[in-house]
N, C-alpha and C. Protein backbone atom coordinates (compact mmCIF):
# COMPACT_ATOMS: atom_id res chain seq x y z
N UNK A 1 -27.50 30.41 172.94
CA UNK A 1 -28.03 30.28 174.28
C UNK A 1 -28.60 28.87 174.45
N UNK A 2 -28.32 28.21 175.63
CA UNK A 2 -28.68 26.97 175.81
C UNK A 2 -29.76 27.17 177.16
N UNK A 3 -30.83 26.56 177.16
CA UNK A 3 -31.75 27.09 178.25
C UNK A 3 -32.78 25.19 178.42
N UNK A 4 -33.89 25.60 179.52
CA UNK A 4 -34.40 24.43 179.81
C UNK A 4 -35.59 24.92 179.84
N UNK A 5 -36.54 24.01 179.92
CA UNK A 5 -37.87 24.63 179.87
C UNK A 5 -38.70 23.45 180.62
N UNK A 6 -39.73 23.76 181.82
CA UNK A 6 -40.11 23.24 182.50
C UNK A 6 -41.58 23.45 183.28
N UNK A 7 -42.71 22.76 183.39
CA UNK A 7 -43.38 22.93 184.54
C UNK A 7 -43.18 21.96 185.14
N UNK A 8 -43.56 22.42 186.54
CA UNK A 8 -43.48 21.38 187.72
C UNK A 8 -44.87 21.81 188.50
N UNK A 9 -45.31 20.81 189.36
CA UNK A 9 -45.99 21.08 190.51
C UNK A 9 -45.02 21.37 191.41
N UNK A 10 -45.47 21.88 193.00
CA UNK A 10 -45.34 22.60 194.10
C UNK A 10 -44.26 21.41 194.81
N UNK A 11 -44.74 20.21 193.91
CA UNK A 11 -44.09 18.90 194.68
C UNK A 11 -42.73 18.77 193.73
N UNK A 12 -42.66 19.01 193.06
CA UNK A 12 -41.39 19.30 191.55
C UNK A 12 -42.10 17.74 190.64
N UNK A 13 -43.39 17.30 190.47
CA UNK A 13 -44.03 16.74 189.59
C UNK A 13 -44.27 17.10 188.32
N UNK A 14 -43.56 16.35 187.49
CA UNK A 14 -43.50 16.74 185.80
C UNK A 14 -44.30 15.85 185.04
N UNK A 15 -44.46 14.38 185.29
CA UNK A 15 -45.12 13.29 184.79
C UNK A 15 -45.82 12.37 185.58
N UNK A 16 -46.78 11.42 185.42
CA UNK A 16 -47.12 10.74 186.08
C UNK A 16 -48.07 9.72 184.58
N UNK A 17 -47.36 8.52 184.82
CA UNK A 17 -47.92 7.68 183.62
C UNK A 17 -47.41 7.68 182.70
N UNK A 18 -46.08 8.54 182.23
CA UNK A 18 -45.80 8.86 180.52
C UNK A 18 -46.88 10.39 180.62
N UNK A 19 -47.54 11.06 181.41
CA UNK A 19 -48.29 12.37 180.61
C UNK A 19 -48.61 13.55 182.19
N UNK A 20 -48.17 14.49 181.70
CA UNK A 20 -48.63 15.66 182.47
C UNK A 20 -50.25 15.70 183.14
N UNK A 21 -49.59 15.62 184.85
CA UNK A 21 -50.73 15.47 185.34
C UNK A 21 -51.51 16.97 185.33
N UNK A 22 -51.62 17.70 184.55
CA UNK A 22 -52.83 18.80 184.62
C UNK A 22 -52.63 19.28 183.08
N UNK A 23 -54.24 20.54 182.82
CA UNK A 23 -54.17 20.66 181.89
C UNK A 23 -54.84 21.92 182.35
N UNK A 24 -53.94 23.25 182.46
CA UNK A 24 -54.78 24.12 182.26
C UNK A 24 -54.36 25.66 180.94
N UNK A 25 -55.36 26.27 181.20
CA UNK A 25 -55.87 27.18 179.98
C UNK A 25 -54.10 28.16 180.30
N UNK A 26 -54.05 27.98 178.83
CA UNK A 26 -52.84 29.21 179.03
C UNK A 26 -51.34 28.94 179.53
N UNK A 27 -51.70 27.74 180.18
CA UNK A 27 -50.31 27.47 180.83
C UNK A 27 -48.96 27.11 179.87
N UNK A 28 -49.09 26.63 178.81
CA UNK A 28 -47.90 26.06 177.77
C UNK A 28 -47.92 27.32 176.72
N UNK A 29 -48.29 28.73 176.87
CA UNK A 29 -48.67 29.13 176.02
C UNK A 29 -46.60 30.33 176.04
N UNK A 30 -46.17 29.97 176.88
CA UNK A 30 -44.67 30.35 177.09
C UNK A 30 -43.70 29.37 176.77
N UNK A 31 -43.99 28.27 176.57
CA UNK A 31 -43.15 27.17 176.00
C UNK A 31 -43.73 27.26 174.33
N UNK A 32 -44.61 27.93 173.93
CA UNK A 32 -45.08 27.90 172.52
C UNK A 32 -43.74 29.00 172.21
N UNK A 33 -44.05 30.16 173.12
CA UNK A 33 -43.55 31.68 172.14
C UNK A 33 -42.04 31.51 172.59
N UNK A 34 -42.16 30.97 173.51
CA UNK A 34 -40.50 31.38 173.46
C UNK A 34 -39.68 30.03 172.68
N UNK A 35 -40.42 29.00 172.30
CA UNK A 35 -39.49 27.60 171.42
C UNK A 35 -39.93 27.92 170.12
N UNK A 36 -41.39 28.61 169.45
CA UNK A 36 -41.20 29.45 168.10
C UNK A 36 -39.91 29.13 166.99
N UNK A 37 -39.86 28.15 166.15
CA UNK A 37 -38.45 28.65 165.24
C UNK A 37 -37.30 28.61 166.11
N UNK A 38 -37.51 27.60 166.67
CA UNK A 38 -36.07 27.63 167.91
C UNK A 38 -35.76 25.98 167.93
N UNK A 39 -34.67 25.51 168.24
CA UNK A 39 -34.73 24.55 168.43
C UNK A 39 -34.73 23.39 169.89
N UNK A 40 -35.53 22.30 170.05
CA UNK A 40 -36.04 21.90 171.41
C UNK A 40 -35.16 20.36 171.53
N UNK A 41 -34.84 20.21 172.48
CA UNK A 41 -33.82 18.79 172.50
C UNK A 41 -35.08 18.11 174.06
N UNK A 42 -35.22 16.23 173.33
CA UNK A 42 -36.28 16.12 173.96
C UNK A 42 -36.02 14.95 173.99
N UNK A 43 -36.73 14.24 175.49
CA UNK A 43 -36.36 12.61 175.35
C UNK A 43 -37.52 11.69 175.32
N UNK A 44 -37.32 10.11 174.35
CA UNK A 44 -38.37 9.46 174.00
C UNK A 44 -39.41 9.66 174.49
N UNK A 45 -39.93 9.66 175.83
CA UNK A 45 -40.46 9.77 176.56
C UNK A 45 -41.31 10.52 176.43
N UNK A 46 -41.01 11.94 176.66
CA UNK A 46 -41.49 13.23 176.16
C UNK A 46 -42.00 13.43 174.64
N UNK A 47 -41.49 12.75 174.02
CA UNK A 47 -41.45 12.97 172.57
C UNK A 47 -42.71 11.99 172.57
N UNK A 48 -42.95 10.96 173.15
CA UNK A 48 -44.15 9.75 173.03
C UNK A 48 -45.49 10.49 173.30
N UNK A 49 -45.15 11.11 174.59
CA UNK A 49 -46.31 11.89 175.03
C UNK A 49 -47.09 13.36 174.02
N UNK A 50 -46.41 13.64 173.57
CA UNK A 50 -46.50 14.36 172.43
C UNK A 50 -47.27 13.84 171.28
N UNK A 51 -46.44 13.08 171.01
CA UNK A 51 -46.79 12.11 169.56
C UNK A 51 -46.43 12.31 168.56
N UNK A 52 -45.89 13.40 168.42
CA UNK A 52 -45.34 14.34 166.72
C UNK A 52 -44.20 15.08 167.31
N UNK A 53 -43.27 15.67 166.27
CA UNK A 53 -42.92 16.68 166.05
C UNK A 53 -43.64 17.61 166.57
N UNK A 54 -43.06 19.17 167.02
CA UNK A 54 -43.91 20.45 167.28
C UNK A 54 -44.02 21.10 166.03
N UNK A 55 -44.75 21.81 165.71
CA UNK A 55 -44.62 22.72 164.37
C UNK A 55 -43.74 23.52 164.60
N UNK A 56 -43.00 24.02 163.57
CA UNK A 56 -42.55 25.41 163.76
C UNK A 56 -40.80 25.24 164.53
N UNK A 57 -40.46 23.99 164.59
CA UNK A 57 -39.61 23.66 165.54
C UNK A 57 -38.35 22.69 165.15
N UNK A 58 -37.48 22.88 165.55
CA UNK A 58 -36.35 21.97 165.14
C UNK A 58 -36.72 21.20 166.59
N UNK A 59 -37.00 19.67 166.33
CA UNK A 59 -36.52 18.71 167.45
C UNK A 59 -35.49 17.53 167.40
N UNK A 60 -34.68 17.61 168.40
CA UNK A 60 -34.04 17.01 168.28
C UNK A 60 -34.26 15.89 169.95
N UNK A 61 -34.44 14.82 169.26
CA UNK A 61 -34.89 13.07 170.06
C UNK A 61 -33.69 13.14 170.64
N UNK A 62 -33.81 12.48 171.81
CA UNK A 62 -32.66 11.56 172.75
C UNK A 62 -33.14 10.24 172.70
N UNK A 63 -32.69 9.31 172.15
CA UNK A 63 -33.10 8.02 172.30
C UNK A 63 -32.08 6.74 172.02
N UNK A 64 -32.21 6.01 172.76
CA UNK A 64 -31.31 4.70 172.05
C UNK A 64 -32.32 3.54 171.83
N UNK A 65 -34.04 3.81 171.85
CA UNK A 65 -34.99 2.43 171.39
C UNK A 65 -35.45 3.42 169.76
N UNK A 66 -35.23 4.76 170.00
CA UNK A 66 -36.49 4.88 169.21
C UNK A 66 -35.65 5.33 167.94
N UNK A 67 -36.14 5.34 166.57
CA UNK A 67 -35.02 5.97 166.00
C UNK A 67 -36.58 6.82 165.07
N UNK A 68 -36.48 8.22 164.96
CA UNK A 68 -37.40 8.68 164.05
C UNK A 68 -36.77 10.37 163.13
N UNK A 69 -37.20 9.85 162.18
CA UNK A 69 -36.31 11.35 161.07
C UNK A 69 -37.89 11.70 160.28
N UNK A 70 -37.81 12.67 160.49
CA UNK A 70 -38.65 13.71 159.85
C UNK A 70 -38.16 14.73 159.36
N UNK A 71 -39.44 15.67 159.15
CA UNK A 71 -38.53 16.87 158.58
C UNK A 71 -38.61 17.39 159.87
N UNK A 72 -37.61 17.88 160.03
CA UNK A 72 -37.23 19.16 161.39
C UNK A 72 -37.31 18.06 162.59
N UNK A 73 -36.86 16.92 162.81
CA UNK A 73 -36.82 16.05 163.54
C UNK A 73 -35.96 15.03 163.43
N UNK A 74 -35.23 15.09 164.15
CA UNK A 74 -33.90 13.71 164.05
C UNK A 74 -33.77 13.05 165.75
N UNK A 75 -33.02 11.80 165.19
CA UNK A 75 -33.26 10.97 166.27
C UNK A 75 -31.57 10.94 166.82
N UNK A 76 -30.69 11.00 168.25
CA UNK A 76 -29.74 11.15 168.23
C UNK A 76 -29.33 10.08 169.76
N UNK A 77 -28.37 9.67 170.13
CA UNK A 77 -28.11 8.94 171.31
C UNK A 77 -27.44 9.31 172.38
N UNK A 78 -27.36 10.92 172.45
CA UNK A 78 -27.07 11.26 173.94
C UNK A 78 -27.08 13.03 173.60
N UNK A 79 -27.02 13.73 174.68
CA UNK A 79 -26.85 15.06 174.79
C UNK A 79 -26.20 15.53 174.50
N UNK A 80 -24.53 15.37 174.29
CA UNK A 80 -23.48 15.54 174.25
C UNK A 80 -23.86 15.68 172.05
N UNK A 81 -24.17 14.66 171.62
CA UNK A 81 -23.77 15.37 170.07
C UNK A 81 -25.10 15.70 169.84
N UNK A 82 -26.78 15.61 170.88
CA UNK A 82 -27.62 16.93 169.97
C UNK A 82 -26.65 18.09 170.46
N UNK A 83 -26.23 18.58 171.20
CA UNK A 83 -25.73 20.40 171.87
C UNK A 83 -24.63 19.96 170.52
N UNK A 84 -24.06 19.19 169.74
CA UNK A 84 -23.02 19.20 168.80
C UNK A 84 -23.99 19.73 167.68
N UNK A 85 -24.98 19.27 167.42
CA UNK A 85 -25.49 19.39 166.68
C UNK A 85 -26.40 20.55 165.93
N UNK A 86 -26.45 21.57 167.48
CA UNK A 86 -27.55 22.87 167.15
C UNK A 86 -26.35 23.50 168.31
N UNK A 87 -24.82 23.84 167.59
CA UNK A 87 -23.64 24.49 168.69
C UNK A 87 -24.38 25.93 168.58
N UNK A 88 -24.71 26.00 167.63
CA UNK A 88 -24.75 27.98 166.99
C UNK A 88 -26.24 28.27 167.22
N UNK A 89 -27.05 27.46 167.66
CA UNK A 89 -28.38 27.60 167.75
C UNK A 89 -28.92 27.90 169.04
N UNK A 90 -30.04 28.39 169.22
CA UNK A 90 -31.02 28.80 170.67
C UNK A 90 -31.66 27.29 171.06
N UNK A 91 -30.94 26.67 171.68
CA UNK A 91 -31.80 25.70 172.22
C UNK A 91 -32.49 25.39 173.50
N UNK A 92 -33.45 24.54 173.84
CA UNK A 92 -34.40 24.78 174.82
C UNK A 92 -34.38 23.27 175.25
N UNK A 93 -33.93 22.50 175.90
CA UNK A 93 -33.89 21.22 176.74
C UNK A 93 -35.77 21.18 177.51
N UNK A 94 -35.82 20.48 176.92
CA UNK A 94 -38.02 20.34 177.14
C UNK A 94 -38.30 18.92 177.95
N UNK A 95 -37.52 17.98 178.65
CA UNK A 95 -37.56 16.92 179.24
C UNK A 95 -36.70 16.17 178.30
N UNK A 96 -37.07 14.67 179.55
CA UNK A 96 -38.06 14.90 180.79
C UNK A 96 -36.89 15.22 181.70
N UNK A 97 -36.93 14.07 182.50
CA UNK A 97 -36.30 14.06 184.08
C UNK A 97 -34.72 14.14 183.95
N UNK A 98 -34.44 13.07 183.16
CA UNK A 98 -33.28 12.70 183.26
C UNK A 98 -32.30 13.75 182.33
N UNK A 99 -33.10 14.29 181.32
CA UNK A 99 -32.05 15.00 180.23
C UNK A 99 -32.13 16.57 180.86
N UNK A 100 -33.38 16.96 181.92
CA UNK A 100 -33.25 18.28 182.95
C UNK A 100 -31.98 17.95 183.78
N UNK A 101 -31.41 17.17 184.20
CA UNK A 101 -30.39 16.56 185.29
C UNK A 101 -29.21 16.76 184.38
N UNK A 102 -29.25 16.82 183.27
CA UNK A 102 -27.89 16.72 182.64
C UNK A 102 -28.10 18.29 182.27
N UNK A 103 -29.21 19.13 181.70
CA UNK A 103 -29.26 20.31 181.38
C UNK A 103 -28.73 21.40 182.30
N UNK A 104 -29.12 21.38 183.52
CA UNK A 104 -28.94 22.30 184.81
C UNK A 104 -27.67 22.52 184.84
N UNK A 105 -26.37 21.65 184.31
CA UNK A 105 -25.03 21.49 184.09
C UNK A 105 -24.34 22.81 183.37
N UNK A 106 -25.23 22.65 182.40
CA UNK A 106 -24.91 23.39 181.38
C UNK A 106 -25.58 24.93 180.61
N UNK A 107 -26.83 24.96 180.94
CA UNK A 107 -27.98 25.72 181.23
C UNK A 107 -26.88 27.23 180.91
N UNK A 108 -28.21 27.86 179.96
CA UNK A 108 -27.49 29.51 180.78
C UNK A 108 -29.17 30.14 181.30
N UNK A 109 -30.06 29.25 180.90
CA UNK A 109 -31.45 30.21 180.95
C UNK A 109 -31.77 28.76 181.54
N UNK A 110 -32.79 28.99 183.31
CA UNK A 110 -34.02 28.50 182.98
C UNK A 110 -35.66 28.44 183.40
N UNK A 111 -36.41 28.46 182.14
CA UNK A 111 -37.70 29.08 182.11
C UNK A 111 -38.22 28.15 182.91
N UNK A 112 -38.82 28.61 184.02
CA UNK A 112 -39.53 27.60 185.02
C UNK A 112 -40.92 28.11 185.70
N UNK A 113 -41.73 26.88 185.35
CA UNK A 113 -43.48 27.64 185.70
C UNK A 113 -44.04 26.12 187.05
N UNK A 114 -44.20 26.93 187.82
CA UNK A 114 -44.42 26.65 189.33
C UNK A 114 -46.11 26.41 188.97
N UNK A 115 -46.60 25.15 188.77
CA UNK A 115 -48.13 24.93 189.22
C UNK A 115 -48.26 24.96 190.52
N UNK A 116 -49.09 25.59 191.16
CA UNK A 116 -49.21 26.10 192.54
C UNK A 116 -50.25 25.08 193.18
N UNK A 117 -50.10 24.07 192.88
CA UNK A 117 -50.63 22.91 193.29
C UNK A 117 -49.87 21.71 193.19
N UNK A 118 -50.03 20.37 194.66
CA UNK A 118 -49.49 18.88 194.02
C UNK A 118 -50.10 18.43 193.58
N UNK A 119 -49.31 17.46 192.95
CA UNK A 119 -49.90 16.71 191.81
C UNK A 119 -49.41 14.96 192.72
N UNK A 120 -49.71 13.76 192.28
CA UNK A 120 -49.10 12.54 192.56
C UNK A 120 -48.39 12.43 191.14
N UNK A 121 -47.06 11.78 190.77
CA UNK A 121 -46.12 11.49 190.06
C UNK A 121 -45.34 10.70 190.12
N UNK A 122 -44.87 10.36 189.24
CA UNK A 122 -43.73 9.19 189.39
C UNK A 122 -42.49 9.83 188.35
N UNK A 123 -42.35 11.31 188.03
CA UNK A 123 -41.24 11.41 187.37
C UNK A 123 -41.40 13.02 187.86
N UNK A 124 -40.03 13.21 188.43
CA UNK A 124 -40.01 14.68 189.01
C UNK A 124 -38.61 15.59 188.63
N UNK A 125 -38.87 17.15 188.63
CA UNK A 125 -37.78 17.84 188.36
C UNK A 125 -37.00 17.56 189.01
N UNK A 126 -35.44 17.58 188.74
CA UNK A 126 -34.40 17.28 189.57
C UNK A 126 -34.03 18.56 190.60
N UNK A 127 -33.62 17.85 191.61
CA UNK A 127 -32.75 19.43 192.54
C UNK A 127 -31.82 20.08 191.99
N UNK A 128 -32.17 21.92 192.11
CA UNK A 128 -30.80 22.96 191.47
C UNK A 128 -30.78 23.64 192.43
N UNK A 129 -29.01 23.39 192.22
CA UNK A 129 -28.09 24.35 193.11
C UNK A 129 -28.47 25.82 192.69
N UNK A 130 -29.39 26.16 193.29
CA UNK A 130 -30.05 27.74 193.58
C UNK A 130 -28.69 28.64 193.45
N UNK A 131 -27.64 28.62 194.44
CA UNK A 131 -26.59 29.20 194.02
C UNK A 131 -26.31 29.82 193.06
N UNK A 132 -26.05 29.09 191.85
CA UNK A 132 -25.36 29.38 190.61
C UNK A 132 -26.18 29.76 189.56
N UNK A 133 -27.61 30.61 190.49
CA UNK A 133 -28.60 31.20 189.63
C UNK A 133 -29.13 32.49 190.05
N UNK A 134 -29.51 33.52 188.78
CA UNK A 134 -30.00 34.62 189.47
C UNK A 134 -31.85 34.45 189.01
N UNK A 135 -32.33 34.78 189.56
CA UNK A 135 -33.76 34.70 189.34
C UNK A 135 -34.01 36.31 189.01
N UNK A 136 -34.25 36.17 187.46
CA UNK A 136 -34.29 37.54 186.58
C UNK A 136 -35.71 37.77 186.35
N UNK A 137 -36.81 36.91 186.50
CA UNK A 137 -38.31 36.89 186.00
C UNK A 137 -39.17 36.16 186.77
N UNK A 138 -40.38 37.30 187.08
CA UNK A 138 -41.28 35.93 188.01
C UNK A 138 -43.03 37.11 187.94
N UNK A 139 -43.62 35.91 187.38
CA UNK A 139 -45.01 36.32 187.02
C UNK A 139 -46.22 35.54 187.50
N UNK A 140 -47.12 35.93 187.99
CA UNK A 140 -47.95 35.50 189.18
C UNK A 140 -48.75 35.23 188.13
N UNK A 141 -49.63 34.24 187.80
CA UNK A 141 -50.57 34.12 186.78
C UNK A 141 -51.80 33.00 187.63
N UNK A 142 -53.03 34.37 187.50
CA UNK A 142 -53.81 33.38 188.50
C UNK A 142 -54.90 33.10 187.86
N UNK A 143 -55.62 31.82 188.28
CA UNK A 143 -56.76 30.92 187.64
C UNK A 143 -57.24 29.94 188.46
N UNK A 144 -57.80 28.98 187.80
CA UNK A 144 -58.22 27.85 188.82
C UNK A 144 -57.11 27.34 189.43
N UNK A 145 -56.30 26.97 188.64
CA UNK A 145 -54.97 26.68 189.48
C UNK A 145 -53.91 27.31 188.66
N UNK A 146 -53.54 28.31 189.89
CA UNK A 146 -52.77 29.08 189.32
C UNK A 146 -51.08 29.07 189.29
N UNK A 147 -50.29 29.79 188.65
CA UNK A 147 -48.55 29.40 188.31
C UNK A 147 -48.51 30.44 188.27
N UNK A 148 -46.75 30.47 188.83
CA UNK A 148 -45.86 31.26 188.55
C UNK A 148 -44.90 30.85 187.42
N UNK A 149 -44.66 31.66 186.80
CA UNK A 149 -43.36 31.82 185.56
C UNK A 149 -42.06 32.52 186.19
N UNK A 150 -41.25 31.78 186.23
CA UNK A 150 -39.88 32.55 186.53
C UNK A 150 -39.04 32.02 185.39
N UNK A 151 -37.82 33.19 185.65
CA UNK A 151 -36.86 32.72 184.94
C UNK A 151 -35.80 33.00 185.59
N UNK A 152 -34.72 31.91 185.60
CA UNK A 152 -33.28 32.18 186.23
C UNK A 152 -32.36 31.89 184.99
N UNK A 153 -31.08 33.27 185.33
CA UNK A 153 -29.74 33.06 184.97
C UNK A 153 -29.10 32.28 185.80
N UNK A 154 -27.90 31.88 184.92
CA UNK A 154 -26.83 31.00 185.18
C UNK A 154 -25.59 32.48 185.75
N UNK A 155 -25.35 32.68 187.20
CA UNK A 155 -24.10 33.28 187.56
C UNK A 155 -22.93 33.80 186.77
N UNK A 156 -22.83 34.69 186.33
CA UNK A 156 -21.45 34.74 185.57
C UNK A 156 -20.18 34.19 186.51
């Protein structure tokens, strides 16, 4: 299964600066359980903001500045040979902008959490053809600022 994994604000805001403009309680706690022992395909970018490897996680870099090998971490130069690389594996496309734009292509799952607030940004989810999706999951999760969790299939 090849899937994407995403929050956005209300505005489709993912970044602003290199780093996620909010931080609230609970919210990444579905990008923990469901990437678990799974493997996550991720670009410099994303991977900077981070700073490490995830535990527990096969990552696999998109990069052509950065080159970094760890354990459970390799560095690769386009999308096309990480998906070569984890063919037989559960993978989860985790940013940012540009490698979501190539994911939506190919996607069969994707996990998407709606911050119910804007944010200002300078790096945003790309537009999906709604069409060629069924929306199988959607969970109201309320707080100071509260999200929805959905999840859409890819159309047979």
């Amino acid at each position: 299964m090849k899937a994407l994994i995403v929050a956005h604000s209300l505005n489709n805001v993912i970044g602003c600066n290199g780093i996620i403009p909010w931080k609230i309680k609970g919210e990444q706690l579905r990008f923990k359980h469901l990437t678990q022992g799974k493997t996550i395909i991720m670009g410099r970018r994303t991977f900077e903001e981070i700073g490490k490897p995830l535990p527990n996680r096969k990552t696999i870099l998109i990069s052509s500045t950065l080159s970094y090998s760890e354990q459970n971490c390799v560095t690769v130069a386009d999308m096309n040979y990480a998906l070569e690389l984890c063919k037989d594996e559960e993978v989860y496309v985790s940013g940012g902008a540009s490698l979501y734009q190539e994911a939506i292509d190919f996607v069969d799952k994707m996990y998407i959490t709606v911050i119910q607030k804007e944010y200002e940004g300078d790096t945003f989810f790309p537009e999906v053809d709604w069409t060629l999706f069924d929306k199988t999951y959607e969970k109201y999760v309320d707080g100071e600022i509260p999200y929805i969790e959905y999840t859409y299939e890819r159309k047979k």
